[in-house]
C-alpha atoms as a PDB file:
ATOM      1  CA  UNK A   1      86.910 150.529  17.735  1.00  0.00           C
ATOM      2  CA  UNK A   2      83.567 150.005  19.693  1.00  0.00           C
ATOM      3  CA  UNK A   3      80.865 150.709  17.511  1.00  0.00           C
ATOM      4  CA  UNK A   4      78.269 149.298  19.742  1.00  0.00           C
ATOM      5  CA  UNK A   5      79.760 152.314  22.306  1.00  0.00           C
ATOM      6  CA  UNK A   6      79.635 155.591  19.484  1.00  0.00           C
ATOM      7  CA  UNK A   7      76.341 154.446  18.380  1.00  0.00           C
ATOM      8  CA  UNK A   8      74.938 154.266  21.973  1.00  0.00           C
ATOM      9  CA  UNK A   9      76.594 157.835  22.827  1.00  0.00           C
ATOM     10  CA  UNK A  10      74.712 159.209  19.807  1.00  0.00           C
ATOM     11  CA  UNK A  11      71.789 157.555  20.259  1.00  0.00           C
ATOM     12  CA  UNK A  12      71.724 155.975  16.367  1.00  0.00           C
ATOM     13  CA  UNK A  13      69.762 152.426  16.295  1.00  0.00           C
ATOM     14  CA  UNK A  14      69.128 152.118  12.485  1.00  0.00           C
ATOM     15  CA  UNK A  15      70.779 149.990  10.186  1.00  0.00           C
ATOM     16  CA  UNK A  16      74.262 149.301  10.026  1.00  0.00           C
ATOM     17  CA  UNK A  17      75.184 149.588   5.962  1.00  0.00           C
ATOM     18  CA  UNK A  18      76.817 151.322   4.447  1.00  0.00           C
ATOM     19  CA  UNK A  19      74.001 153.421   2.420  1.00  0.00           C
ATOM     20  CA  UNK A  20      73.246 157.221   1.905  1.00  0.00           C
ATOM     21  CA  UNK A  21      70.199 157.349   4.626  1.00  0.00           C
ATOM     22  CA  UNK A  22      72.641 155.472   7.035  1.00  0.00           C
ATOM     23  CA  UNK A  23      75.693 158.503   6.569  1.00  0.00           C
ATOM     24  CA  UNK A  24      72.009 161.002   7.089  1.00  0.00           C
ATOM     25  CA  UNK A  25      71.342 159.304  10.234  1.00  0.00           C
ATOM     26  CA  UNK A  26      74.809 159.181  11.320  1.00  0.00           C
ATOM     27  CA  UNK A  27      75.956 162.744  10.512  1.00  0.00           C
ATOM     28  CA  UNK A  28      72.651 163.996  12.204  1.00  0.00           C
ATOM     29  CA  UNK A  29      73.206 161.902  15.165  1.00  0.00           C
ATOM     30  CA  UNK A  30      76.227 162.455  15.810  1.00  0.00           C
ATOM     31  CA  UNK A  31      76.357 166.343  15.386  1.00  0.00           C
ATOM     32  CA  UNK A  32      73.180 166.377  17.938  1.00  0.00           C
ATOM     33  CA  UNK A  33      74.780 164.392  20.811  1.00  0.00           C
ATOM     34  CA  UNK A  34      78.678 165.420  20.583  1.00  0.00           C
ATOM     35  CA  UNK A  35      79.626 168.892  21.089  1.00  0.00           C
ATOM     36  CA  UNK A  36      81.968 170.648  18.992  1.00  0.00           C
ATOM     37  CA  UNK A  37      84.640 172.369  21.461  1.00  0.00           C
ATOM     38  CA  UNK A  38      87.907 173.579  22.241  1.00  0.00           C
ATOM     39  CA  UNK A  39      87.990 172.906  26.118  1.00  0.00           C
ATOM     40  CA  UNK A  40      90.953 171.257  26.484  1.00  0.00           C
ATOM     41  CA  UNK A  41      93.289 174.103  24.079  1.00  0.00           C
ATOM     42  CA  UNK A  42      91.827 176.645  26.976  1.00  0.00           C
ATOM     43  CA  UNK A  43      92.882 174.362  29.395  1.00  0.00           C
ATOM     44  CA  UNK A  44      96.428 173.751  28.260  1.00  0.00           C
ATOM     45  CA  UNK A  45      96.085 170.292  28.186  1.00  0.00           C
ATOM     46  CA  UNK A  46      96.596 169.214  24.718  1.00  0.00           C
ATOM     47  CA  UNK A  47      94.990 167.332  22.333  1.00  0.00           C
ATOM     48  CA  UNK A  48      96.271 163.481  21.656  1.00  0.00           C
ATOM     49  CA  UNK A  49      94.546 162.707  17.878  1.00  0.00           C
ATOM     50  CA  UNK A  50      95.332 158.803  18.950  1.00  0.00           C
ATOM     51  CA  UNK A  51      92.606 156.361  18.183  1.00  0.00           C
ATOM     52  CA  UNK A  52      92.437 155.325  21.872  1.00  0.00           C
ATOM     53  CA  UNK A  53      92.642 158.890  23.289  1.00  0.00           C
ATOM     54  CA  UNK A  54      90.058 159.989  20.606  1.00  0.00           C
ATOM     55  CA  UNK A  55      87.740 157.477  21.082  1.00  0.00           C
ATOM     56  CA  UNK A  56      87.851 157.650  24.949  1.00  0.00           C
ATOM     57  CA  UNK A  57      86.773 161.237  25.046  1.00  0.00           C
ATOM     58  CA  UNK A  58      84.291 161.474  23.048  1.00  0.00           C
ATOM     59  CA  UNK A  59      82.963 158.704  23.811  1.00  0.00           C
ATOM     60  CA  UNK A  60      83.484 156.891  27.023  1.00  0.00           C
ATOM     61  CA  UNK A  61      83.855 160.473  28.902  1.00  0.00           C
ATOM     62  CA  UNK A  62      80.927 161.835  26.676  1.00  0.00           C
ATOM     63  CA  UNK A  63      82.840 165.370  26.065  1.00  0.00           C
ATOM     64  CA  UNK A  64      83.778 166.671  22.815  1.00  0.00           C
ATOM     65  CA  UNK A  65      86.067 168.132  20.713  1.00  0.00           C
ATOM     66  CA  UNK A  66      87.356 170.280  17.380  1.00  0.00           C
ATOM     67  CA  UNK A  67      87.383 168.690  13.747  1.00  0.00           C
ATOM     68  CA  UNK A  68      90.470 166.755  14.150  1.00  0.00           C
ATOM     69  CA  UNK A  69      89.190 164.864  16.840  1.00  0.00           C
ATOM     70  CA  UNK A  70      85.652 164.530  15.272  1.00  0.00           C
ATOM     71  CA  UNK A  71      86.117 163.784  11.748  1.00  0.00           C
ATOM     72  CA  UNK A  72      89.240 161.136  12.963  1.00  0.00           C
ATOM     73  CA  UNK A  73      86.388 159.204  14.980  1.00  0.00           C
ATOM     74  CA  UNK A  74      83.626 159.697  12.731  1.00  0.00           C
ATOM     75  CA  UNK A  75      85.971 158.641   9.442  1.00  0.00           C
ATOM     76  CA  UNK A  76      86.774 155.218  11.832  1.00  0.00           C
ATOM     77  CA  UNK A  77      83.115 154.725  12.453  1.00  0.00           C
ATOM     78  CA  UNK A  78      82.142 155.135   8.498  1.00  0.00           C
ATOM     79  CA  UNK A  79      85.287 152.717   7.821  1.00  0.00           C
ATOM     80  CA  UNK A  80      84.262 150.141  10.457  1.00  0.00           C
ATOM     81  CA  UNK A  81      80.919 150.053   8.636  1.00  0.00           C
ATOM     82  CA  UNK A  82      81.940 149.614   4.936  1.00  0.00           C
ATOM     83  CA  UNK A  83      81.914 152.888   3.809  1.00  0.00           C
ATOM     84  CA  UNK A  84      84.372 154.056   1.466  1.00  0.00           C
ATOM     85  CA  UNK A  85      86.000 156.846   3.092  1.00  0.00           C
ATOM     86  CA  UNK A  86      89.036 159.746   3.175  1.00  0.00           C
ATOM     87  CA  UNK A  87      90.563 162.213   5.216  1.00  0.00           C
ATOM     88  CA  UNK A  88      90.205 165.649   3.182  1.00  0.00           C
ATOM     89  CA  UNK A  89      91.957 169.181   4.053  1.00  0.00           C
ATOM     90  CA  UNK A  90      90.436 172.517   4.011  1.00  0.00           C
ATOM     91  CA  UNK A  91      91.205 176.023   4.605  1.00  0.00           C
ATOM     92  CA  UNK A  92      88.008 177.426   6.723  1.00  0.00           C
ATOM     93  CA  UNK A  93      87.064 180.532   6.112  1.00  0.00           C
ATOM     94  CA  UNK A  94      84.393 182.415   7.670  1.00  0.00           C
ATOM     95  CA  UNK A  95      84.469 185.917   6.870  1.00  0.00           C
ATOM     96  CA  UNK A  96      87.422 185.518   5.656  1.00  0.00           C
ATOM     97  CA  UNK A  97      87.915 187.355   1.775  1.00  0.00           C
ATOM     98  CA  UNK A  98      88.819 185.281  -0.820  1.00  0.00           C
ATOM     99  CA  UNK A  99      92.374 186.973  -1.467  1.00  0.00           C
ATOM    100  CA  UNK A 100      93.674 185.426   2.153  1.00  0.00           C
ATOM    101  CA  UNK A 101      94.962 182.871   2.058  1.00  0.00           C
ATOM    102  CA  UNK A 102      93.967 181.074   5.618  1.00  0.00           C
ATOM    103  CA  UNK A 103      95.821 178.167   7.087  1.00  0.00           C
ATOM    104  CA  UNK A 104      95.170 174.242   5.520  1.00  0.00           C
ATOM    105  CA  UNK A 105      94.138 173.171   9.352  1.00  0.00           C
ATOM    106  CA  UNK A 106      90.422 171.557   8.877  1.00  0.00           C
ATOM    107  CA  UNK A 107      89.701 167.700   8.399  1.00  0.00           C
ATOM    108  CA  UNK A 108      86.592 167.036   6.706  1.00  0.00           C
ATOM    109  CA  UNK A 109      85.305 163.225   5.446  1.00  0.00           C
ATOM    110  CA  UNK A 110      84.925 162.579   1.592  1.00  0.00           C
ATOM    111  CA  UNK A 111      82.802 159.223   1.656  1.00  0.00           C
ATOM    112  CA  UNK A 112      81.658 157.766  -1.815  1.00  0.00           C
ATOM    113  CA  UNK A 113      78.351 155.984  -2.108  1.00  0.00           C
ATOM    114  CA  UNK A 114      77.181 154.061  -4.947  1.00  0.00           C
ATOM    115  CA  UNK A 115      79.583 156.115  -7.065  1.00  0.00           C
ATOM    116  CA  UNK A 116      78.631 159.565  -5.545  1.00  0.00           C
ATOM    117  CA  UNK A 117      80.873 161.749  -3.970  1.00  0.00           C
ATOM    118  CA  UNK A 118      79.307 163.664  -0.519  1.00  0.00           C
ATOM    119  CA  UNK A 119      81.298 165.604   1.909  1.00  0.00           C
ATOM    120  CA  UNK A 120      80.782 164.923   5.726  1.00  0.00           C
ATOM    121  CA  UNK A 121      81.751 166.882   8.273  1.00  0.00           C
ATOM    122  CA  UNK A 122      80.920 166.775  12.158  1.00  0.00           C
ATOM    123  CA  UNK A 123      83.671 169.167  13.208  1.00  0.00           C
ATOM    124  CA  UNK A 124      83.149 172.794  11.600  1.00  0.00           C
ATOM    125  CA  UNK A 125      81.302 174.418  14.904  1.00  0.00           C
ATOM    126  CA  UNK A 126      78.117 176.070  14.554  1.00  0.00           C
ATOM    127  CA  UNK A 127      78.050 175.770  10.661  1.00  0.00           C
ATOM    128  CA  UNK A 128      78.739 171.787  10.592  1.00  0.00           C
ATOM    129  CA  UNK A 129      76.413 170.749   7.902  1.00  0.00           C
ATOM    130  CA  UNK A 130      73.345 168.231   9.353  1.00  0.00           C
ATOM    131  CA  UNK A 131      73.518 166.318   6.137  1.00  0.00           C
ATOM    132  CA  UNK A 132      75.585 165.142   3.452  1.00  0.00           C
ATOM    133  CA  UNK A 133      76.230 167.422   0.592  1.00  0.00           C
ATOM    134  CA  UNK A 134      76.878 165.984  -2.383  1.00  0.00           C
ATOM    135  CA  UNK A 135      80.340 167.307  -4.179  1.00  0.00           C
ATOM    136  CA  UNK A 136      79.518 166.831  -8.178  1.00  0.00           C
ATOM    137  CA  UNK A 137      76.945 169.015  -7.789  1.00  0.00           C
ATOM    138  CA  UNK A 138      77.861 172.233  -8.131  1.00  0.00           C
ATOM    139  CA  UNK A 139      76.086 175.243  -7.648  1.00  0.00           C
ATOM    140  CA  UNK A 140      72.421 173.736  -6.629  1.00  0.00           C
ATOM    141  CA  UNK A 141      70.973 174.556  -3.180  1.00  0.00           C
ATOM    142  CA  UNK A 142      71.354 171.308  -1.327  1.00  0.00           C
ATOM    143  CA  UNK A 143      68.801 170.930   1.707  1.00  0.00           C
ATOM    144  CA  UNK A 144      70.067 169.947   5.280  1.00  0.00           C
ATOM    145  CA  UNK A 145      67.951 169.676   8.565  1.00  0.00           C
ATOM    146  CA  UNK A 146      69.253 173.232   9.663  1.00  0.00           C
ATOM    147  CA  UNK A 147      70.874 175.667   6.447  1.00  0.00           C
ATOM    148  CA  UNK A 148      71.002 174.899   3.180  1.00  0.00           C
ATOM    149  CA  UNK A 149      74.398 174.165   1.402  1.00  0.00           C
ATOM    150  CA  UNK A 150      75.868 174.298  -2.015  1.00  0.00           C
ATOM    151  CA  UNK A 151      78.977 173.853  -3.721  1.00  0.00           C
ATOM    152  CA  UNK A 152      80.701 176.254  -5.772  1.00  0.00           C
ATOM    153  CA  UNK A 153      84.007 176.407  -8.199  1.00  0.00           C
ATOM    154  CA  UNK A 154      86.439 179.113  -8.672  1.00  0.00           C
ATOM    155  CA  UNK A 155      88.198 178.677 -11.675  1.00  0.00           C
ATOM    156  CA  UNK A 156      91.776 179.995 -11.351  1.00  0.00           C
ATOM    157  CA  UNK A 157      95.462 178.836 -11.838  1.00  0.00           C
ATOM    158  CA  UNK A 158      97.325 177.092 -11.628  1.00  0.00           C
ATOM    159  CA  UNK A 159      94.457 174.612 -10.600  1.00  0.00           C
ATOM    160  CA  UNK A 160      90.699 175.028 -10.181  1.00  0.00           C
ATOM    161  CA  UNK A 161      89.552 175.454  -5.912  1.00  0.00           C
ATOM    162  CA  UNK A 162      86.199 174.401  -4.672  1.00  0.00           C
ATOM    163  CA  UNK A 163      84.031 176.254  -2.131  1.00  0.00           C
ATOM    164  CA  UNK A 164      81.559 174.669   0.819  1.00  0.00           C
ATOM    165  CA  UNK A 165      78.995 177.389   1.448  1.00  0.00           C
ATOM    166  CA  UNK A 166      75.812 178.222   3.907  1.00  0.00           C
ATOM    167  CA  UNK A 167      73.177 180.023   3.299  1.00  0.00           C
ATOM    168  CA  UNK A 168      72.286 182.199   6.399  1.00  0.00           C
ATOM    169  CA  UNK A 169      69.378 184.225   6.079  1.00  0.00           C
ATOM    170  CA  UNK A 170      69.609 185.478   2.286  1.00  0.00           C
ATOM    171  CA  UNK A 171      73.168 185.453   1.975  1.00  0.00           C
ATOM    172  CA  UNK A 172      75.636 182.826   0.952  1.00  0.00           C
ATOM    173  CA  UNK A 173      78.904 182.336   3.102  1.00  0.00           C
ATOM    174  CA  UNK A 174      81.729 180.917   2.643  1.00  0.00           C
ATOM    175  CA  UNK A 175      82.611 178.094   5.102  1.00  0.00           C
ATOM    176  CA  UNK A 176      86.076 176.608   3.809  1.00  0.00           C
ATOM    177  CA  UNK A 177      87.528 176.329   0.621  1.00  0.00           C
ATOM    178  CA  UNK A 178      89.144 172.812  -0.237  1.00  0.00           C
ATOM    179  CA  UNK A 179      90.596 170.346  -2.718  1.00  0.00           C
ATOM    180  CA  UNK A 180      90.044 166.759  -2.731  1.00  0.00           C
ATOM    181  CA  UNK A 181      93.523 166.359  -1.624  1.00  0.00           C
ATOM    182  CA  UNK A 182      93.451 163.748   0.977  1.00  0.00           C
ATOM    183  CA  UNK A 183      95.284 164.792   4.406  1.00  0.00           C
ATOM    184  CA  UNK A 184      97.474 161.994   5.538  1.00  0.00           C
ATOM    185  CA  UNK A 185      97.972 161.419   9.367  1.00  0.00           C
ATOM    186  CA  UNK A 186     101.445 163.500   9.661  1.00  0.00           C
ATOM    187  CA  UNK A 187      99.607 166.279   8.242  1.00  0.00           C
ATOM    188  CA  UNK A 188      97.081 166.163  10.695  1.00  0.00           C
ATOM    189  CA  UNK A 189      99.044 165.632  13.310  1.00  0.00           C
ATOM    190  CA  UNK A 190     101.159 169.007  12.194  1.00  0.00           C
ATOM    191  CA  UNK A 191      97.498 171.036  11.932  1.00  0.00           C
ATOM    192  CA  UNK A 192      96.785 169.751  15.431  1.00  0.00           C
ATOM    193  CA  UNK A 193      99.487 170.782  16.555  1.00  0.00           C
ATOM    194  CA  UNK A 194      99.314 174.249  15.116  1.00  0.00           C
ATOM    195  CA  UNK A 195      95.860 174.719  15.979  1.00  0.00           C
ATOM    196  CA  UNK A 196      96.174 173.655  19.511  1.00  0.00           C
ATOM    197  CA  UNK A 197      99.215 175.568  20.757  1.00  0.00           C
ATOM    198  CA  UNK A 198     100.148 178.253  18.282  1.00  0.00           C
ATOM    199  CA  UNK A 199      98.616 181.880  20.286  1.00  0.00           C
ATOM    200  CA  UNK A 200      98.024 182.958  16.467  1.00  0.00           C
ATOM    201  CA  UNK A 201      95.106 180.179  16.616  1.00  0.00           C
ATOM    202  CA  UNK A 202      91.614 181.190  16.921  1.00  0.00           C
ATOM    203  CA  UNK A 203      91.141 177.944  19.445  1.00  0.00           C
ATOM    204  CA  UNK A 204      93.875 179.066  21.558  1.00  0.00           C
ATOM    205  CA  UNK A 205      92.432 182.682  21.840  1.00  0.00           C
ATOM    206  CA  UNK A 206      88.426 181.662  21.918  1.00  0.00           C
ATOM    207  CA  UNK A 207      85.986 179.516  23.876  1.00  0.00           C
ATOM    208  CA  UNK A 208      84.066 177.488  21.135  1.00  0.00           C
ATOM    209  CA  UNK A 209      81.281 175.201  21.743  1.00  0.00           C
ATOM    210  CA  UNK A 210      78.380 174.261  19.660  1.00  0.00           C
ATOM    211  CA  UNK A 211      75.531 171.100  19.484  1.00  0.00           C
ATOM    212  CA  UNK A 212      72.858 171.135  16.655  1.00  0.00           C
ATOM    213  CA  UNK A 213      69.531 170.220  17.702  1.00  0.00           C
ATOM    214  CA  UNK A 214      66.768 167.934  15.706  1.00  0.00           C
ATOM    215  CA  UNK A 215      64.384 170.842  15.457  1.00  0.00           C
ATOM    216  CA  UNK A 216      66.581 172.665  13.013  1.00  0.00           C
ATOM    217  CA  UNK A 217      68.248 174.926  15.619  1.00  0.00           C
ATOM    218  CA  UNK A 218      71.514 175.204  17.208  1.00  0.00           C
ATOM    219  CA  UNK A 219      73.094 176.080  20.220  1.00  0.00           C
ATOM    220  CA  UNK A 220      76.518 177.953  20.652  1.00  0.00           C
ATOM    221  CA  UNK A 221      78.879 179.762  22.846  1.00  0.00           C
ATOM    222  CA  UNK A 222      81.571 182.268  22.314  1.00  0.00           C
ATOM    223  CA  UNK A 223      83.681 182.940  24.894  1.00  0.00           C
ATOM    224  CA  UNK A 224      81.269 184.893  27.186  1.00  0.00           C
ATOM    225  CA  UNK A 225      77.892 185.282  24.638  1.00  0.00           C
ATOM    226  CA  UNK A 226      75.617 181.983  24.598  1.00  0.00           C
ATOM    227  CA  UNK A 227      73.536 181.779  21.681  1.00  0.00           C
ATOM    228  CA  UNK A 228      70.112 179.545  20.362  1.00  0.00           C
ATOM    229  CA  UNK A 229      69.388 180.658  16.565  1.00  0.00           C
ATOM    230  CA  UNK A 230      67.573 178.772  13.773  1.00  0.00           C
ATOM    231  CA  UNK A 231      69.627 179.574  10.710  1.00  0.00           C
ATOM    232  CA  UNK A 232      70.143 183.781  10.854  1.00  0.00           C
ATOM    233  CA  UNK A 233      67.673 184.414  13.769  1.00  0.00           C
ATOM    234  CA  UNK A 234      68.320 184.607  17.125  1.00  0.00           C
ATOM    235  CA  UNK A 235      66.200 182.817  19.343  1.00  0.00           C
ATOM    236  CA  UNK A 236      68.104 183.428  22.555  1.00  0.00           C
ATOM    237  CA  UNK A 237      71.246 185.159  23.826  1.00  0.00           C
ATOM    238  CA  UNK A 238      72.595 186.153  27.023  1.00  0.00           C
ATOM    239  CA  UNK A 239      76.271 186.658  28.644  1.00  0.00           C
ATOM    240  CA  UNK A 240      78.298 184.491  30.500  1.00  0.00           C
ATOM    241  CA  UNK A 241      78.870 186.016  33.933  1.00  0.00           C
ATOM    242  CA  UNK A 242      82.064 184.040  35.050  1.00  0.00           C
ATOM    243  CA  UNK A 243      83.346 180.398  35.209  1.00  0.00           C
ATOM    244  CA  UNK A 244      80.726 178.887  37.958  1.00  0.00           C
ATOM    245  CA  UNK A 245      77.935 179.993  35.171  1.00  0.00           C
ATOM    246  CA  UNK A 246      79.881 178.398  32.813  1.00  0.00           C
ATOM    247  CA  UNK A 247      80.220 175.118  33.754  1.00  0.00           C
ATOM    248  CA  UNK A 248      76.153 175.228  34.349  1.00  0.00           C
ATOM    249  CA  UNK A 249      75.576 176.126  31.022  1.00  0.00           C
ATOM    250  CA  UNK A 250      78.390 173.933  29.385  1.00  0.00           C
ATOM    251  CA  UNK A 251      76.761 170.745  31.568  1.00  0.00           C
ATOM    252  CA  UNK A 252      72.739 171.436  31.134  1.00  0.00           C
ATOM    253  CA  UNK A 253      73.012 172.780  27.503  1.00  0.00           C
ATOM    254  CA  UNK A 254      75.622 170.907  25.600  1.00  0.00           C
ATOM    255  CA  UNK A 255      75.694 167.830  27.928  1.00  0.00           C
ATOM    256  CA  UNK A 256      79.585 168.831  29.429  1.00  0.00           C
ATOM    257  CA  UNK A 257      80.277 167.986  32.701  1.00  0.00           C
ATOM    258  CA  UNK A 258      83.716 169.391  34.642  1.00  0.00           C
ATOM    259  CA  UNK A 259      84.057 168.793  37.086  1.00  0.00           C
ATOM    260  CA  UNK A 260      83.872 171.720  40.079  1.00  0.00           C
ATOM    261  CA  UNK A 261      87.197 174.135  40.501  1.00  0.00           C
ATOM    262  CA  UNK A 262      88.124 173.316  36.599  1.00  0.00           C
ATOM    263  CA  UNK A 263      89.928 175.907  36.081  1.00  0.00           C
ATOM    264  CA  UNK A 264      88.626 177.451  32.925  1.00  0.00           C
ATOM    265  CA  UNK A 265      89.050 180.927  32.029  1.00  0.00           C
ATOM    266  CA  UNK A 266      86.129 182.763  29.731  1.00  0.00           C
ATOM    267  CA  UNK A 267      88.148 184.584  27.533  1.00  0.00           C
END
C-alpha cells in the first residue's frame, strides 16, 4: 500500500515503529481525519472491501466508510509498519439487551505490543474508541481522548464472551460483545455483504456519519438530526432540511465532498 499517502490523509508525522504511542497516534489520527459513513449503501452503489478499492476511497478520494472498510485499511497500515496484527469479529450492540443475539457483522483490530493485547478500532461510528484499550485488563476504567472504556467478562457456557463498553455520562454501555476469534476474509466479505444490501441492515435503512475531534468531542449525523456532543452532552443539534443542506454539512463538517445532483436521499 502507500503509506506515505494514509499518513498524509491523516495528517500523522511521528515515528514509524511499531510501539504503543505510535498505534495512540495512529488510532487518534486516523479517527479525526476519516469519517465513519455509510454513503455509498444509501446510494446503492456497493461496497468493494478490495485492497485497491479500499485504499482509493479513503484515501486518494478522501471519503470514508463503515468498519469493514476502515479496520481492512487501518489493519494493512499497522501490518505495513511491523505491528503484529488480526482481523477480530464482533456482534455490536448498542442498546441492544444481552439475551439478543445480534448479527457477527463488525471487524475490529487485535494488535499485540510487547506482549500486550489492545483492541483497535476506527470503524464503530460515534463510539469508536480514540485510544487503544488494552484486552487483559478487565474491568478497570481505561482513559481515551473522548469516553472512557473498559472491558468486561460474562461468564457463561458453553464458553466465556467478552464485552467492549463506554461510559457515557454515568452509565456504562455496551458497544459489542466479541471473542478473539479472528474473522478471515470470506467472512468478511459475507458480513459486507449482509450489511450492505440486506433491508434488515441498520446501514441500508440509516444515514450514518461520524468524525471525532482532538478536543474530546465528536461530530455525528443521523439521517436528518446533526449532532456535536462531548461524551453525554450535547453541544449542538439541529435538523437536516433536505439533500442540498446535506451535502453542505457532509462537505464543511466531516470533510465529504459530492459532488452537486448526488442523489442522496435523507432517510
Amino acid at each position: 500500500m502507500n503509506l506515505d499517502a494514509y499518513l498524509a490523509r491523516v495528517g500523522y508525522t511521528g515515528p514509524r515503529e511499531p510501539t504503543l504511542d505510535v498505534l495512540r497516534g495512529l488510532l487518534l489520527a486516523h479517527q479525526c481525519s476519516i469519517p465513519f459513513e455509510n454513503l455509498d449503501v444509501l446510494l446503492g452503489r456497493g461496497v468493494s472491501l478490495a485492497d485497491n478499492d479500499v485504499e482509493r476511497k479513503l484515501v486518494g478520494d478522501r471519503r470514508g466508510g463503515y468498519c469493514f472498510e476502515q479496520n481492512s485499511l487501518f489493519l494493512r497500515v499497522l501490518t505495513a509498519l511491523g505491528f503484529t496484527a488480526a482481523p477480530l469479529s464482533a456482534r455490536v450492540r448498542l442498546k441492544s439487551p444481552r439475551d439478543f443475539t445480534p448479527p457477527r457483522t463488525h471487524l475490529f483490530v487485535g494488535v499485540t505490543v510487547d506482549g500486550v493485547p489492545w483492541l483497535a478500532d476506527v470503524g464503530v461510528g460515534g463510539l469508536s474508541p480514540t485510544a487503544p484499550v488494552r484486552l487483559d485488563l478487565l474491568d478497570d476504567e481505561q482513559p481515551t481522548p473522548h469516553e472512557p472504556r473498559r472491558i468486561v467478562r460474562e461468564e457463561r457456557s458453553p464458553s466465556p464472551r467478552y464485552f467492549h463498553q463506554a461510559k457515557l455520562g454515568d452509565v456504562w454501555a455496551d458497544v459489542y460483545e466479541f471473542t478473539l476469534e479472528e474473522m478471515p476474509v470470506i467472512d468478511r466479505e459475507v458480513g459486507n455483504w449482509w450489511t450492505s444490501t440486506n433491508p434488515q441492515s441498520k446501514f441500508r435503512q440509516n444515514l450514518m456519519v461520524a468524525l471525532a475531534h482532538r478536543d474530546g468531542t465528536r461530530v455525528s449525523i443521523l439521517n436528518r438530526e446533526f449532532t456535536h456532543r462531548r461524551g453525554a452532552e450535547v453541544l449542538e443539534r439541529f435538523e437536516i432540511a433536505d439533500t442540498n443542506q446535506l451535502l453542505v454539512v457532509l462537505a464543511e463538517r466531516f470533510g465529504l465532498r459530492l459532488p452537486p445532483g448526488t442523489p442522496l436521499v435523507v432517510p
